[in-house]
N, C-alpha and C. Protein backbone atom coordinates (compact mmCIF):
# COMPACT_ATOMS: atom_id res chain seq x y z
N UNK A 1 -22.28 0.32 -7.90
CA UNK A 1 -21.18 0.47 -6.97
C UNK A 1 -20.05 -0.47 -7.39
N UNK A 2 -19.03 0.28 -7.25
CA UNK A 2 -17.78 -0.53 -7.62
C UNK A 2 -16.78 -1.21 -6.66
N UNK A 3 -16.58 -2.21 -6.11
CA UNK A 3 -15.27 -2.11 -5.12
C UNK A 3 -14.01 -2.29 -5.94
N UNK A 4 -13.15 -1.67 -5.67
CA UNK A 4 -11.66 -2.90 -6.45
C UNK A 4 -10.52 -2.17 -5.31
N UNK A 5 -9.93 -3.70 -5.32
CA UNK A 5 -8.52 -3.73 -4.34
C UNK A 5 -7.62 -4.22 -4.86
N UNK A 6 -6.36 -3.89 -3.84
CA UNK A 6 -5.44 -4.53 -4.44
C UNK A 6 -4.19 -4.84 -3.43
N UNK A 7 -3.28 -6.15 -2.93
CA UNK A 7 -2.30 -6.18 -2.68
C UNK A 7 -0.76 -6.05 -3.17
N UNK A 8 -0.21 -5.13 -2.02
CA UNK A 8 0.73 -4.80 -2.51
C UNK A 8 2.36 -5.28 -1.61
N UNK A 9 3.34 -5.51 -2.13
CA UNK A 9 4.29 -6.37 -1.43
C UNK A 9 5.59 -5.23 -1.99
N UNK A 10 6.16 -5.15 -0.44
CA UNK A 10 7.56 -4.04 -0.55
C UNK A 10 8.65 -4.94 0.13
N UNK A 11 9.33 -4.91 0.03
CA UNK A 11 10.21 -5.21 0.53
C UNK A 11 11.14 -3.72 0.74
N UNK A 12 11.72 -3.89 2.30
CA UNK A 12 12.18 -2.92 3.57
C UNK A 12 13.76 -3.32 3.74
N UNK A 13 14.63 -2.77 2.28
CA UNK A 13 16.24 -3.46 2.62
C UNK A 13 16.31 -2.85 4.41
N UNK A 14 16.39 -1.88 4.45
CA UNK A 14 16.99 -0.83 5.76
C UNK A 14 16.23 -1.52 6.90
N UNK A 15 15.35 -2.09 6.78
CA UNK A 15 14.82 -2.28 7.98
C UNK A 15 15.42 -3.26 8.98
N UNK A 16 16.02 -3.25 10.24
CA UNK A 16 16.90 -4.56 11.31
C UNK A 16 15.94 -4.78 12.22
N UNK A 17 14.57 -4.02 12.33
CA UNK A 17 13.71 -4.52 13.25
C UNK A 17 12.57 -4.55 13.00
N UNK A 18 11.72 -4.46 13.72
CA UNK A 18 10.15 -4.60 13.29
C UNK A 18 10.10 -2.97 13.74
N UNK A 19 10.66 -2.54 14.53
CA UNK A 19 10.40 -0.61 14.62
C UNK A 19 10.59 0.07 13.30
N UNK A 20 11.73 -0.91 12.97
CA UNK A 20 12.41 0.23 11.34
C UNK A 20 11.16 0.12 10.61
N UNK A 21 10.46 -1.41 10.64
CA UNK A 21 9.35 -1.72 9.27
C UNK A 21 8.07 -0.76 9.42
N UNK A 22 7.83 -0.86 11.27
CA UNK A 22 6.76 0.43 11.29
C UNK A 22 6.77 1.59 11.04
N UNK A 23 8.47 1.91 11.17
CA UNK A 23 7.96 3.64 10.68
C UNK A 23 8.07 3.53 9.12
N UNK A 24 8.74 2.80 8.51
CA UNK A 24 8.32 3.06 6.85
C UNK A 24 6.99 2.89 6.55
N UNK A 25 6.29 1.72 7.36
CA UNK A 25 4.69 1.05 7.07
C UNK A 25 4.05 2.77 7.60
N UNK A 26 4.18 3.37 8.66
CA UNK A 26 3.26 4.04 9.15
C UNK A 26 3.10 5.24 8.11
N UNK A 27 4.57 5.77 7.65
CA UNK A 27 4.57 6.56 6.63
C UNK A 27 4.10 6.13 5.23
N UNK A 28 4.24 5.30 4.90
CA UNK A 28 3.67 4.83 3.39
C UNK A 28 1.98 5.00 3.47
N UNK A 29 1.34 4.26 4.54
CA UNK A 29 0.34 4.69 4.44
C UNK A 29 -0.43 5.66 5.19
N UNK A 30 -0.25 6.34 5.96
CA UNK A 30 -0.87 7.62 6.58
C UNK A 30 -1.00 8.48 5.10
N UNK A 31 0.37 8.48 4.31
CA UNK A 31 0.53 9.85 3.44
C UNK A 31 -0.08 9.56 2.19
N UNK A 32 -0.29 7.97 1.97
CA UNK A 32 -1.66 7.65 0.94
C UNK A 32 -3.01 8.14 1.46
N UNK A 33 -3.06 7.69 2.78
CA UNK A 33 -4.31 7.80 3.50
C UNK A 33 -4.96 9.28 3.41
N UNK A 34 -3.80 9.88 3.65
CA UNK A 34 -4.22 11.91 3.92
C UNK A 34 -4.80 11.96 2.00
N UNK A 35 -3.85 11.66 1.39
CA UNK A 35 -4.25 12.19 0.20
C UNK A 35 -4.86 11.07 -0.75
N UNK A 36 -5.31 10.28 -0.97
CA UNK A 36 -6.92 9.46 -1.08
C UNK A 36 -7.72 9.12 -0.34
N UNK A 37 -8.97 9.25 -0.81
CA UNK A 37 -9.62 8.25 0.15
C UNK A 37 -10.08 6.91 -0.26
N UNK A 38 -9.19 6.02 0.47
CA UNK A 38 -8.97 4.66 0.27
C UNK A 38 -8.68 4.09 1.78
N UNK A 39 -9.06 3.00 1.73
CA UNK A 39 -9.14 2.31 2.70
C UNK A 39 -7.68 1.32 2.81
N UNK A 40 -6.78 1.66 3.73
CA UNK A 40 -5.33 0.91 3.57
C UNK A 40 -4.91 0.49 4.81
N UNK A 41 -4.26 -0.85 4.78
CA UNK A 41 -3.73 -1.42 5.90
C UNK A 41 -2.74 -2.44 5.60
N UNK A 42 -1.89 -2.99 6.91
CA UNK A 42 -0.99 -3.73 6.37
C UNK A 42 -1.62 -5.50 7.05
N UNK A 43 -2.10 -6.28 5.69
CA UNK A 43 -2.52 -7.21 5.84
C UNK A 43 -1.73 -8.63 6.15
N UNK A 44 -0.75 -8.63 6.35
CA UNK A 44 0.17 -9.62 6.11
C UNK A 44 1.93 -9.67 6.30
N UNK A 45 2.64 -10.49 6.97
CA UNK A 45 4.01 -10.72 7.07
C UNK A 45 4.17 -9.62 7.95
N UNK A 46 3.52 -9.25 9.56
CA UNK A 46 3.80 -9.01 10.21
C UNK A 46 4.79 -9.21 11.00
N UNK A 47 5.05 -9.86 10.93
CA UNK A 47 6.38 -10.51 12.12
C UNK A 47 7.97 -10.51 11.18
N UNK A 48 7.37 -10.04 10.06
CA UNK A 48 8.66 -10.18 8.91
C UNK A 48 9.54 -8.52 8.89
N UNK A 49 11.01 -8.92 9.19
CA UNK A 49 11.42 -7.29 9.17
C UNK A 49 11.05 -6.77 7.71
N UNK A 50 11.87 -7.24 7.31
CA UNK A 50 11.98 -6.42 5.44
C UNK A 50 10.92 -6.63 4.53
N UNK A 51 9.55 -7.45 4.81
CA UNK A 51 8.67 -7.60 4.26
C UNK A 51 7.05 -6.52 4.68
N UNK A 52 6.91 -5.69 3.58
CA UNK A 52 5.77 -5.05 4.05
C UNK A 52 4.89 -5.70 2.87
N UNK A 53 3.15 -6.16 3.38
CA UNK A 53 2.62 -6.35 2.50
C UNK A 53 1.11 -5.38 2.80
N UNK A 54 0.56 -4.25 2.05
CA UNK A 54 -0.09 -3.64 2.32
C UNK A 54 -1.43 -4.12 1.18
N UNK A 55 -3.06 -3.77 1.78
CA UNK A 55 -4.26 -4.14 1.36
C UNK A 55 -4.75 -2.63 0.89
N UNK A 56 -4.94 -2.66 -0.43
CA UNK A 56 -5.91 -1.41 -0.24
C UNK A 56 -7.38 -1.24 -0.71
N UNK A 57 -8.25 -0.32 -0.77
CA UNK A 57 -9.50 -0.91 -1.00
C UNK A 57 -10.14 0.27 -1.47
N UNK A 58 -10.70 0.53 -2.77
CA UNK A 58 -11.10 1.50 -2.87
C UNK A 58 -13.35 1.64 -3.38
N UNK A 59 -14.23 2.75 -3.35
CA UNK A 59 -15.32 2.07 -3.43
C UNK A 59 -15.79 3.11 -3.87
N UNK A 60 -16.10 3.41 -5.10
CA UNK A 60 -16.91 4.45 -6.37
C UNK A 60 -18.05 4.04 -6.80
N UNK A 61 -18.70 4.94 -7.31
CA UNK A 61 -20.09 4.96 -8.17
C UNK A 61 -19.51 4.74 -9.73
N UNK A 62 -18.32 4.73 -9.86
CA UNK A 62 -17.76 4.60 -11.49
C UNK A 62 -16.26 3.75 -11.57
N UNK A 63 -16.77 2.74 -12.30
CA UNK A 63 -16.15 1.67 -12.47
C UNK A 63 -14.59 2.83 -13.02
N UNK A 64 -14.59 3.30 -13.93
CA UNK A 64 -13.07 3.78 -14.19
C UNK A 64 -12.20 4.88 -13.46
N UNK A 65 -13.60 5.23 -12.01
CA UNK A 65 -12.97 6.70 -11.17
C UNK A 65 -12.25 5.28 -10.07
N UNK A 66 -12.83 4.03 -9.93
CA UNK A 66 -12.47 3.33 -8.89
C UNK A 66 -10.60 2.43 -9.39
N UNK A 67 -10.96 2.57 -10.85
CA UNK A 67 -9.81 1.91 -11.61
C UNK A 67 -8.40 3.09 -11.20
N UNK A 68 -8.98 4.21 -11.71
CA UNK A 68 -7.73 5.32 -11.66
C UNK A 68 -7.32 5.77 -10.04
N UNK A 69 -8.42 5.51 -9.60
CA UNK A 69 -7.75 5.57 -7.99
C UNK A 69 -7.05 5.15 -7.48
N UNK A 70 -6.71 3.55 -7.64
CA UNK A 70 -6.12 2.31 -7.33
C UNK A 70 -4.77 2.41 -7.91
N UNK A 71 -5.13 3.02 -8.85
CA UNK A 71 -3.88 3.06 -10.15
C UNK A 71 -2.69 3.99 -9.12
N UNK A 72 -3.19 5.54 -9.28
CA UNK A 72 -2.60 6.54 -8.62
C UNK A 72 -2.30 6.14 -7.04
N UNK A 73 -3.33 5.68 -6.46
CA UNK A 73 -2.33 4.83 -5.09
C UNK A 73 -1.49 4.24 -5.48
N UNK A 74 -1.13 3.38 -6.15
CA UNK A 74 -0.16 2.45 -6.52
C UNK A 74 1.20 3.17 -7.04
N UNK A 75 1.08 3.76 -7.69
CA UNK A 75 2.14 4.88 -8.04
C UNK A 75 2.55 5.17 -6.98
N UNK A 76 2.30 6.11 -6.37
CA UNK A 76 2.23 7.11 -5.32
C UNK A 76 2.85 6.37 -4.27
N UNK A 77 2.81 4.87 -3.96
CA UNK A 77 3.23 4.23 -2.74
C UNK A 77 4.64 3.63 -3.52
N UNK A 78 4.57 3.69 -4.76
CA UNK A 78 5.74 2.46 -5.94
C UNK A 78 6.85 3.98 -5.56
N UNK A 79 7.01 5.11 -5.18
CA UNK A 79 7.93 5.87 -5.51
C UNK A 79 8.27 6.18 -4.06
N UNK A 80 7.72 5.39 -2.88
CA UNK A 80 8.60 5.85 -1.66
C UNK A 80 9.99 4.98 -1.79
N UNK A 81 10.87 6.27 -1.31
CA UNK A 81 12.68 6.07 -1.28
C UNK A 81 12.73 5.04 -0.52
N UNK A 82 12.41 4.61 0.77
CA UNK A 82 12.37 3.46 1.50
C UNK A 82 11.87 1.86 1.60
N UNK A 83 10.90 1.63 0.34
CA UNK A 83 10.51 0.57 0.79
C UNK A 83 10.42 0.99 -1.21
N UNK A 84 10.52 -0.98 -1.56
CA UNK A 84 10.53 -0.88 -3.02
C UNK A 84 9.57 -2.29 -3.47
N UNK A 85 8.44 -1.54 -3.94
CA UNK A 85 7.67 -2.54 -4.80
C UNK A 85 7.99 -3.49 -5.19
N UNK A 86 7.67 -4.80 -4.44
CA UNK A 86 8.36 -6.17 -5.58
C UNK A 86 6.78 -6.83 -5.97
N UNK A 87 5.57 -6.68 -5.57
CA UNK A 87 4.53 -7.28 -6.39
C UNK A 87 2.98 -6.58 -6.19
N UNK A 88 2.31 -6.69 -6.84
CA UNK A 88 1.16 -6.15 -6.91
C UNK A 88 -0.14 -7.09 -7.54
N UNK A 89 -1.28 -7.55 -7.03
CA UNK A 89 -2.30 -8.54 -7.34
C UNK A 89 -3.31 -7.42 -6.88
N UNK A 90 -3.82 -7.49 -8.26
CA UNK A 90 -5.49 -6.50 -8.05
C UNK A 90 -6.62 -7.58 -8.01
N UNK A 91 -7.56 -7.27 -7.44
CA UNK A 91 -8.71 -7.94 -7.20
C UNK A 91 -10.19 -7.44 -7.77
């Protein structure tokens, strides 16, 4: 069994409140969520408008199906119009 995760840090120019940050947060990950199955949440800098920092977690029988999963989440969340990737730490 494989686990591998990874944090991920966006920064939210548009966002003036903590409402603006939830609906980008809720959309970034519901629409990972529908289309992997990965385990995602937002772990950190809650109280921060323009800062989203999201956890994700993924858990295979094959070390390189658990690698490419992580990978393709990461993509997949790096190309929303609203919120723009500034760091990424895999675990």
């Amino acid at each position: 069994m494989y686990v591998l995760s990874a944090k991920l840090t966006f920064n939210i120019p548009g966002a003036g409140s903590l409402k603006d940050k939830r609906q980008v947060r809720r959309s970034i990950i519901e629409k990972a969520r529908n289309r992997y199955n990965a385990s995602i949440s937002e772990v950190g800098a809650q109280d921060v408008h323009q800062t989203l920092i999201i956890g994700i977690a993924v858990v295979s029988g094959e070390k390189v199906h658990a690698e490419n999963s992580i990978n393709e989440i990461i993509r997949f969340m790096e190309n929303n119009p609203n919120a723009e990737l500034t760091a990424i730490e895999e675990y």
